[in-house]
PDB file of N, CA and C in Angstrom:
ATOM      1  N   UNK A   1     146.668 101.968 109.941  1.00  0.00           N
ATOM      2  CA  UNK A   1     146.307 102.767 111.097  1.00  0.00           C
ATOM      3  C   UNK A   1     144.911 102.359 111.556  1.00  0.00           C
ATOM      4  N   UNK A   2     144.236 102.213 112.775  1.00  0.00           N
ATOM      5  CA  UNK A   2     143.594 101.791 113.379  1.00  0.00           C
ATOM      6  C   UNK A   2     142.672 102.514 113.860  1.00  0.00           C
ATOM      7  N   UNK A   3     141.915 102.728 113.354  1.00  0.00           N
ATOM      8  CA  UNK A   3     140.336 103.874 114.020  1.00  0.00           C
ATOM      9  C   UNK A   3     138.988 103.439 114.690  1.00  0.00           C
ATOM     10  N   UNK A   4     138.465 104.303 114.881  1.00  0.00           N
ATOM     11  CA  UNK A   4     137.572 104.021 116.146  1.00  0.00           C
ATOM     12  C   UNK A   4     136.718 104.930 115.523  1.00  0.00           C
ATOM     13  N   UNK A   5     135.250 104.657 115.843  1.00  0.00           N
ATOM     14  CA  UNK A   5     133.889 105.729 115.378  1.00  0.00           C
ATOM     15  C   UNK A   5     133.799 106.321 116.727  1.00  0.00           C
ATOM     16  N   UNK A   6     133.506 107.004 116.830  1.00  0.00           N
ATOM     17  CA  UNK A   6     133.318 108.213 118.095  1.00  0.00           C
ATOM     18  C   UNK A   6     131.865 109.069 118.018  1.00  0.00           C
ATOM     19  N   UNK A   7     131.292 109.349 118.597  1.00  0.00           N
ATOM     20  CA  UNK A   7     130.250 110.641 118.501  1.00  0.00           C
ATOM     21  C   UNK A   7     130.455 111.517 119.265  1.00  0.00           C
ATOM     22  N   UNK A   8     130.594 112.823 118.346  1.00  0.00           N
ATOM     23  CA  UNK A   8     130.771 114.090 118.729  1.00  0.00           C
ATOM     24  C   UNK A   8     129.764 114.941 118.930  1.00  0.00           C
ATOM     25  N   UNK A   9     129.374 115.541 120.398  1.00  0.00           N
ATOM     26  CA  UNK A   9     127.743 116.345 120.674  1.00  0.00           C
ATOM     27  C   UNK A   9     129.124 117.711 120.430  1.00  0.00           C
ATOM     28  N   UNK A  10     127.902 119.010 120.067  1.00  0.00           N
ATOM     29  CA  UNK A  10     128.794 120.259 120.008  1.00  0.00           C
ATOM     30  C   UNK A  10     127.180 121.083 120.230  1.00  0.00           C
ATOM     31  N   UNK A  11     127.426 121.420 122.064  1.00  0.00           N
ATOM     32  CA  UNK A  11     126.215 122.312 122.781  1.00  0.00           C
ATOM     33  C   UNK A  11     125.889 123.203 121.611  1.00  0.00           C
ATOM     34  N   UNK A  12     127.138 123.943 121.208  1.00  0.00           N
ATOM     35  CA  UNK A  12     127.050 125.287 120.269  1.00  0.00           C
ATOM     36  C   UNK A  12     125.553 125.104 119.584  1.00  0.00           C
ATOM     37  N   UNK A  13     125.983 123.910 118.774  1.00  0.00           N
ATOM     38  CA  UNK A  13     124.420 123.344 117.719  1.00  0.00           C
ATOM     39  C   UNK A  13     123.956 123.038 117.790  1.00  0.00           C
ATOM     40  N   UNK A  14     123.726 122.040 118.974  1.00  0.00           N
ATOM     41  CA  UNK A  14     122.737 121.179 119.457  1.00  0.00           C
ATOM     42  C   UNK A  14     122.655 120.080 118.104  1.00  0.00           C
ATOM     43  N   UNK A  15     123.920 119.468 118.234  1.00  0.00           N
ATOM     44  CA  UNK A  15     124.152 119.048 117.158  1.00  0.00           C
ATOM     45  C   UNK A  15     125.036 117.565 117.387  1.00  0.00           C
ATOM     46  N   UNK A  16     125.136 116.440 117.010  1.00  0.00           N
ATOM     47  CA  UNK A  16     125.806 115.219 117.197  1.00  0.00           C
ATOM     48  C   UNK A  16     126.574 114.760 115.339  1.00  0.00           C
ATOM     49  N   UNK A  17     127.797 114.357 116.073  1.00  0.00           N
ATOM     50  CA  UNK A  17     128.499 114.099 114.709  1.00  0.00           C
ATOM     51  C   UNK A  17     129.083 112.502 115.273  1.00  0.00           C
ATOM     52  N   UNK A  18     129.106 111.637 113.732  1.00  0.00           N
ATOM     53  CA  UNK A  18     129.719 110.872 113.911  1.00  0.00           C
ATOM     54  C   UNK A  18     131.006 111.192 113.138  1.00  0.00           C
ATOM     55  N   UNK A  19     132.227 110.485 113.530  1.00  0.00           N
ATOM     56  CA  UNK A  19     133.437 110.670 113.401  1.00  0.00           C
ATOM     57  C   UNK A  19     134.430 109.710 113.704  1.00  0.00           C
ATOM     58  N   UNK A  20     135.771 109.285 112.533  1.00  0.00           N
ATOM     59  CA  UNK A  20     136.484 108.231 113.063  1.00  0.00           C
ATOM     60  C   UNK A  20     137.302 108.630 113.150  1.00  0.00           C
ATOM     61  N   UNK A  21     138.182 109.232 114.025  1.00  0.00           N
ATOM     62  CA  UNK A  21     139.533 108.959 114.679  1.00  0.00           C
ATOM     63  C   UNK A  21     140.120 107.936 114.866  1.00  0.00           C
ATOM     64  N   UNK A  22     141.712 108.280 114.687  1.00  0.00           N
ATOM     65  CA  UNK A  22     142.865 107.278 114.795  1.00  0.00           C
ATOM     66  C   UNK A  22     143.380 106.990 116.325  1.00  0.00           C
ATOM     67  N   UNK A  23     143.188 106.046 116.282  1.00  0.00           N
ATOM     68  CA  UNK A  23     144.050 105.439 117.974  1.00  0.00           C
ATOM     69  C   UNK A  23     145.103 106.102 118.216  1.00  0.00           C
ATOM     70  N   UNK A  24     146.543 106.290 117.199  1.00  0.00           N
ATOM     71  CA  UNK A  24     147.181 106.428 118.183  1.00  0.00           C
ATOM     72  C   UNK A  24     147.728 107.783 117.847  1.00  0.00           C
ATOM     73  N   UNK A  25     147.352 108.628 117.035  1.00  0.00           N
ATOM     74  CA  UNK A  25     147.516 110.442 117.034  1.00  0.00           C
ATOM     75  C   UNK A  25     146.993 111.091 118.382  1.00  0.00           C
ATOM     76  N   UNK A  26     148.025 111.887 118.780  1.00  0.00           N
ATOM     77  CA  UNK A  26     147.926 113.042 119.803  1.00  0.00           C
ATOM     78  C   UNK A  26     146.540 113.442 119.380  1.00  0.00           C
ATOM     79  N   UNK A  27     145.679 113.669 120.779  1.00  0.00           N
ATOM     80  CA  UNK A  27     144.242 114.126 120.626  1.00  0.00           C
ATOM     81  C   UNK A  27     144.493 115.596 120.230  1.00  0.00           C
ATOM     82  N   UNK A  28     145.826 116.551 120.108  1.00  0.00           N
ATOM     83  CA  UNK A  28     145.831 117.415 119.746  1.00  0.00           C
ATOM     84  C   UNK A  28     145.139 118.150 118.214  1.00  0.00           C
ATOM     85  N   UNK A  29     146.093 116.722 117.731  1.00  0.00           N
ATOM     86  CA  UNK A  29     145.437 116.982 116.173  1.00  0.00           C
ATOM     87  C   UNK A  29     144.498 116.659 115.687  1.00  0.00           C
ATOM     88  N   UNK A  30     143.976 115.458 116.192  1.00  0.00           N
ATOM     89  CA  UNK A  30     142.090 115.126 116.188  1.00  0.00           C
ATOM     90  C   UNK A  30     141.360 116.238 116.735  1.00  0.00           C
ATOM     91  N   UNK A  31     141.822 116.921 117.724  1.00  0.00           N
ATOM     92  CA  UNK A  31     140.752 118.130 117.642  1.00  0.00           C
ATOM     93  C   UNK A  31     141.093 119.386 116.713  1.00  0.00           C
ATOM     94  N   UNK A  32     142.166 119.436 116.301  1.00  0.00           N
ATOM     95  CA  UNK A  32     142.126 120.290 115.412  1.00  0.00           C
ATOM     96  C   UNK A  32     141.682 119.788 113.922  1.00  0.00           C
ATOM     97  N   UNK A  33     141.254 118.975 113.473  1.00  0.00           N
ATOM     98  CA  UNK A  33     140.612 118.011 112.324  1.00  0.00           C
ATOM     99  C   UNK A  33     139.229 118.345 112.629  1.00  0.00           C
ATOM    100  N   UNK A  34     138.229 117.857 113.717  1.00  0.00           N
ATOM    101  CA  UNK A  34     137.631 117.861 114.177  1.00  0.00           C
ATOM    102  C   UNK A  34     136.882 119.544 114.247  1.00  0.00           C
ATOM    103  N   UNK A  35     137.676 120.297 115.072  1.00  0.00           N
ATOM    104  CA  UNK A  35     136.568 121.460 114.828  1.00  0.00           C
ATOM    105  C   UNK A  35     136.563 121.700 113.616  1.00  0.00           C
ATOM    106  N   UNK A  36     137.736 121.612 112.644  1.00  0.00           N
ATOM    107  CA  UNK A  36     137.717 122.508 111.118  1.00  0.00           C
ATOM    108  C   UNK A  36     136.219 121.706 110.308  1.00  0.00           C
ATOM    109  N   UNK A  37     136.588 120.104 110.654  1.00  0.00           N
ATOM    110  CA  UNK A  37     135.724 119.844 109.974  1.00  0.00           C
ATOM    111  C   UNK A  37     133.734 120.253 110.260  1.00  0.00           C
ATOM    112  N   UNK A  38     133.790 120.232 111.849  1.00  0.00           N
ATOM    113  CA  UNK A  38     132.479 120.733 112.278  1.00  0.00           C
ATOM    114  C   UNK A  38     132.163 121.710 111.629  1.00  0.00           C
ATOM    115  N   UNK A  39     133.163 122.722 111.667  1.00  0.00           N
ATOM    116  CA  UNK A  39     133.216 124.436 111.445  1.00  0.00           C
ATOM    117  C   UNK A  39     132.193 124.226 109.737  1.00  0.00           C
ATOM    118  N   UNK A  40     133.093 123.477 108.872  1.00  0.00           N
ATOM    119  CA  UNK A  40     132.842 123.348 107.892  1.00  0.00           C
ATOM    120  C   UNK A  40     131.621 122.634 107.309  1.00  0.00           C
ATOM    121  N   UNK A  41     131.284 121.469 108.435  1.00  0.00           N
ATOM    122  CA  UNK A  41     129.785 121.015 108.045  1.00  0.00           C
ATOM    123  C   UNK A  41     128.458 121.961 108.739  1.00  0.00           C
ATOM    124  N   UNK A  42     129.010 122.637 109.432  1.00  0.00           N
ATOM    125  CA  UNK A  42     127.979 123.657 110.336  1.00  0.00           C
ATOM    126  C   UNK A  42     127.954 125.820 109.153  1.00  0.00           C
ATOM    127  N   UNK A  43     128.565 125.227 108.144  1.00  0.00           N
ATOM    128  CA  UNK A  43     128.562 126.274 107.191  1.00  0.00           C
ATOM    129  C   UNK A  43     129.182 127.677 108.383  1.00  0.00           C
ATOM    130  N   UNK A  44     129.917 127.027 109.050  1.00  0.00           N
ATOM    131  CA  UNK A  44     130.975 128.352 109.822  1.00  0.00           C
ATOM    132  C   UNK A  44     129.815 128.771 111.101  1.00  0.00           C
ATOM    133  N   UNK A  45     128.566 127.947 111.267  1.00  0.00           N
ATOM    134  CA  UNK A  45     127.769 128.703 112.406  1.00  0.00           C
ATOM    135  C   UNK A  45     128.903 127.999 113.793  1.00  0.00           C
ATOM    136  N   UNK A  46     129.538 126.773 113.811  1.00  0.00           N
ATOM    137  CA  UNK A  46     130.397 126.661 114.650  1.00  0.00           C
ATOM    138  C   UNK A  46     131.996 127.318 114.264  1.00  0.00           C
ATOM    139  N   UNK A  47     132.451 127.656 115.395  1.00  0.00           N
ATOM    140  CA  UNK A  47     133.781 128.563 115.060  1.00  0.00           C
ATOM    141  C   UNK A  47     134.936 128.520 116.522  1.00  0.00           C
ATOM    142  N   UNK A  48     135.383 127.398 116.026  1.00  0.00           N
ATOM    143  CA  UNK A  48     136.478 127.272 117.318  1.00  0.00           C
ATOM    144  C   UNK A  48     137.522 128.499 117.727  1.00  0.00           C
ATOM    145  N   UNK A  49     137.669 128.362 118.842  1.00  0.00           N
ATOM    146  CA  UNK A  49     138.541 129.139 119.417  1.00  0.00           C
ATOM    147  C   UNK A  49     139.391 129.027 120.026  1.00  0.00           C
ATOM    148  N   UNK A  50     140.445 129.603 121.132  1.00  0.00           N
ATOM    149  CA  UNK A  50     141.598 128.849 121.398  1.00  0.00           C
ATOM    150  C   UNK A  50     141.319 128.033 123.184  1.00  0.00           C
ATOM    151  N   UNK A  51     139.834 128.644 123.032  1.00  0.00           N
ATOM    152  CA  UNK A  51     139.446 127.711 124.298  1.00  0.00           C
ATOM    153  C   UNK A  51     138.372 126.247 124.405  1.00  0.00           C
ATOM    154  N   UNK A  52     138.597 125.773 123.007  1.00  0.00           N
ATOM    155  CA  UNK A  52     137.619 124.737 122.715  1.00  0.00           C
ATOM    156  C   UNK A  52     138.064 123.441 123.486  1.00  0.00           C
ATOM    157  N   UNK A  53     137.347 122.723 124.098  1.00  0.00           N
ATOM    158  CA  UNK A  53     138.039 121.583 124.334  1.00  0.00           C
ATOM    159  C   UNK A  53     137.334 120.442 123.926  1.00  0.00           C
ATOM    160  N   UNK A  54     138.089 118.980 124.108  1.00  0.00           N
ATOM    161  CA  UNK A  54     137.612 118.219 123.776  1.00  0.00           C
ATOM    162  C   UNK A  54     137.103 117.540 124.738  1.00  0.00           C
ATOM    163  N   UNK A  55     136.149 116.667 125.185  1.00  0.00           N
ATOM    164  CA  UNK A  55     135.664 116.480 126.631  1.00  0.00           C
ATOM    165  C   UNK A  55     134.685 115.145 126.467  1.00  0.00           C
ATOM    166  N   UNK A  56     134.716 114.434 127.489  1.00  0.00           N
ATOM    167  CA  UNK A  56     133.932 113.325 127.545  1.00  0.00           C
ATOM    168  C   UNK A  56     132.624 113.450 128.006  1.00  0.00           C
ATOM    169  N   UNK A  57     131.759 112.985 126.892  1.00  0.00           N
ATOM    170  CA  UNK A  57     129.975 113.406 127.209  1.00  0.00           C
ATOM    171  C   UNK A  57     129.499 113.032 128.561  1.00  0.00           C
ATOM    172  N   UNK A  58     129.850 112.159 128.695  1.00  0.00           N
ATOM    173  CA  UNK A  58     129.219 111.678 130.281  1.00  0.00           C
ATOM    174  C   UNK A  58     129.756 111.829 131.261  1.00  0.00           C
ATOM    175  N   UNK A  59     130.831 112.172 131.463  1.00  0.00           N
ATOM    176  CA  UNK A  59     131.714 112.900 132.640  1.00  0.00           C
ATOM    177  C   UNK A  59     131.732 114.275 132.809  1.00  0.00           C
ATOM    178  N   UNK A  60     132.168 114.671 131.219  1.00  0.00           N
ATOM    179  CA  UNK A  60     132.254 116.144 131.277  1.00  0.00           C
ATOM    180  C   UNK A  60     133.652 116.449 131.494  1.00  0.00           C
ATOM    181  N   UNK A  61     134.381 115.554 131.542  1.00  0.00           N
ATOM    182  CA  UNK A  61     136.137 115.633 132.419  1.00  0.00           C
ATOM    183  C   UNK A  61     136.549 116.198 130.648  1.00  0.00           C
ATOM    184  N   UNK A  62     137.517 117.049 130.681  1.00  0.00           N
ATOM    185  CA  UNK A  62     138.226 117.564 129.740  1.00  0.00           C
ATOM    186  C   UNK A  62     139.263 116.690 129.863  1.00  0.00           C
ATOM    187  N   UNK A  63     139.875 115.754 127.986  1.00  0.00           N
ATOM    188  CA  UNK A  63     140.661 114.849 127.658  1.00  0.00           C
ATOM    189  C   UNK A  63     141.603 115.665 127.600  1.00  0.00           C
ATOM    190  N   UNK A  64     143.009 115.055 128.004  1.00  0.00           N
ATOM    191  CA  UNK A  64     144.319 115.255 127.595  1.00  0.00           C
ATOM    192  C   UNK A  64     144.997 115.388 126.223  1.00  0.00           C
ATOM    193  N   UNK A  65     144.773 116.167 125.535  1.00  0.00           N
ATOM    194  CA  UNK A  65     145.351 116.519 124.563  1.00  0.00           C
ATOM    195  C   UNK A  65     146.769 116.263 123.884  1.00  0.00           C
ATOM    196  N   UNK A  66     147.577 115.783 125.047  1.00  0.00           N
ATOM    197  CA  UNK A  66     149.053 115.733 124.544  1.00  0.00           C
ATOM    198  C   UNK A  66     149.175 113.917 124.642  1.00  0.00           C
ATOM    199  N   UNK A  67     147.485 113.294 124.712  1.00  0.00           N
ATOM    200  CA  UNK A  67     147.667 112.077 124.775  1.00  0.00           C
ATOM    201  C   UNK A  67     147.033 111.172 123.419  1.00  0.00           C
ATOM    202  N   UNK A  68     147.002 109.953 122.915  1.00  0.00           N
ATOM    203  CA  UNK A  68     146.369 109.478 121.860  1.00  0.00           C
ATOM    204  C   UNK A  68     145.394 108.465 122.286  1.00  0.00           C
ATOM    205  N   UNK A  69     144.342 108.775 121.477  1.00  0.00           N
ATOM    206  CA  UNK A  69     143.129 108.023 121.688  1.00  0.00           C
ATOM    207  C   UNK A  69     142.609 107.195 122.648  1.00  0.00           C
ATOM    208  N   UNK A  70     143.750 106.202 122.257  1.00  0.00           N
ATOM    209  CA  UNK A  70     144.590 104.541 122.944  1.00  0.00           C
ATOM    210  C   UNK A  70     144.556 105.057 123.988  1.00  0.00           C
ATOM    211  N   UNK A  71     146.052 105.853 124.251  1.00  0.00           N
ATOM    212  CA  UNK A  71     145.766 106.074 125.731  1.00  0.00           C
ATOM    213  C   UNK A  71     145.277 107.047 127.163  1.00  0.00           C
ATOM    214  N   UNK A  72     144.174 107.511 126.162  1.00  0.00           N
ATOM    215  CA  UNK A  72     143.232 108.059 126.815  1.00  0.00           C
ATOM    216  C   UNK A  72     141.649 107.528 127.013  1.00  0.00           C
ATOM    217  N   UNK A  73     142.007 105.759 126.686  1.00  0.00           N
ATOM    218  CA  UNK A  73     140.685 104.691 126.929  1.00  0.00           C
ATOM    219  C   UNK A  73     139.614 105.511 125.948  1.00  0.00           C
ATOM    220  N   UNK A  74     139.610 106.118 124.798  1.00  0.00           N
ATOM    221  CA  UNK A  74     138.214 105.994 123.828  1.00  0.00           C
ATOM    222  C   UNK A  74     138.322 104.378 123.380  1.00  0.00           C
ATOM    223  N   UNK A  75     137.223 104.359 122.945  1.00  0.00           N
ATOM    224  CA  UNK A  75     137.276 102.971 122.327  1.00  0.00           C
ATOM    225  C   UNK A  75     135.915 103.456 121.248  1.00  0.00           C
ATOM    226  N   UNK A  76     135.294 102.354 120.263  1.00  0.00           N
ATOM    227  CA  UNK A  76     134.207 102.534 119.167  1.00  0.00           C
ATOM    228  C   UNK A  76     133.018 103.014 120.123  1.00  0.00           C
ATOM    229  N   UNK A  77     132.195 103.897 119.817  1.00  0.00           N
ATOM    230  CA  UNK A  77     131.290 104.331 120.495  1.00  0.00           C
ATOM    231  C   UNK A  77     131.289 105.145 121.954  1.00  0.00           C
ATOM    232  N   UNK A  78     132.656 105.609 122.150  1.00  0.00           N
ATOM    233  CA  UNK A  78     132.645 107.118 122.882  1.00  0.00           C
ATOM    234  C   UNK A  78     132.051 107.830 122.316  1.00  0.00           C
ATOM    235  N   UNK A  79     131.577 108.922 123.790  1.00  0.00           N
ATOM    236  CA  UNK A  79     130.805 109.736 123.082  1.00  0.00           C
ATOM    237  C   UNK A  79     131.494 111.090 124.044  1.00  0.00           C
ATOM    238  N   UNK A  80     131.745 111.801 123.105  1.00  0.00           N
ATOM    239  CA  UNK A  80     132.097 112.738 123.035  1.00  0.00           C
ATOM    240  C   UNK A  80     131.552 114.047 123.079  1.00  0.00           C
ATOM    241  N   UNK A  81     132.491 115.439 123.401  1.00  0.00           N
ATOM    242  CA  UNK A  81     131.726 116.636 123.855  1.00  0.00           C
ATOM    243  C   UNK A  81     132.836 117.711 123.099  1.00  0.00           C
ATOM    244  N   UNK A  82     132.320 118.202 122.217  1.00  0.00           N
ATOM    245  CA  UNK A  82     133.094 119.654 121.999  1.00  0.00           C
ATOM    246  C   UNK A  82     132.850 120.871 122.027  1.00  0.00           C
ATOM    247  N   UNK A  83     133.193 121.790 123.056  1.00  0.00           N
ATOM    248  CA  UNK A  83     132.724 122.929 124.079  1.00  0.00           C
ATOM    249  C   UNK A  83     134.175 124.099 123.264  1.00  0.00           C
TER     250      UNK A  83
END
């Protein structure tokens, strides 16, 4: 399986994570990986909800979720937004 490093900003903490995601898993389940694991390195001060999204840092455009990595053009060094 084929991964990509990503950086994840999360406003909540004012906080940046690096992170490797898989190319070609539904971004569904990378964000659900993703907040648990924030949740968990942020000792629970981050706490997702059912309106978290996953979002591109420099656009700000909220990613498609029912799409994978691949084909939603991340590549190594996206940078990322989780709101």
């Amino acid at each position: 399986m084929d991964k990509i490093l990503v950086e994840v900003f999360v406003p909540a903490l004012a906080r940046t994570y690096d992170a490797y995601i898989p190319l070609t898993t539904k971004l569904y389940k990378v964000e659900t990986l993703l907040t648990g694991a924030i949740a968990e390195l942020s000792n629970g001060y981050f706490a997702p909800t059912r309106e978290t999204v996953l979002c591109e840092r420099t656009t700000g455009s909220v990613l498609d979720i029912g799409m994978s990595a691949q084909e939603s053009g991340l590549h190594h060094g996206s940078r990322l937004m989780l709101i």
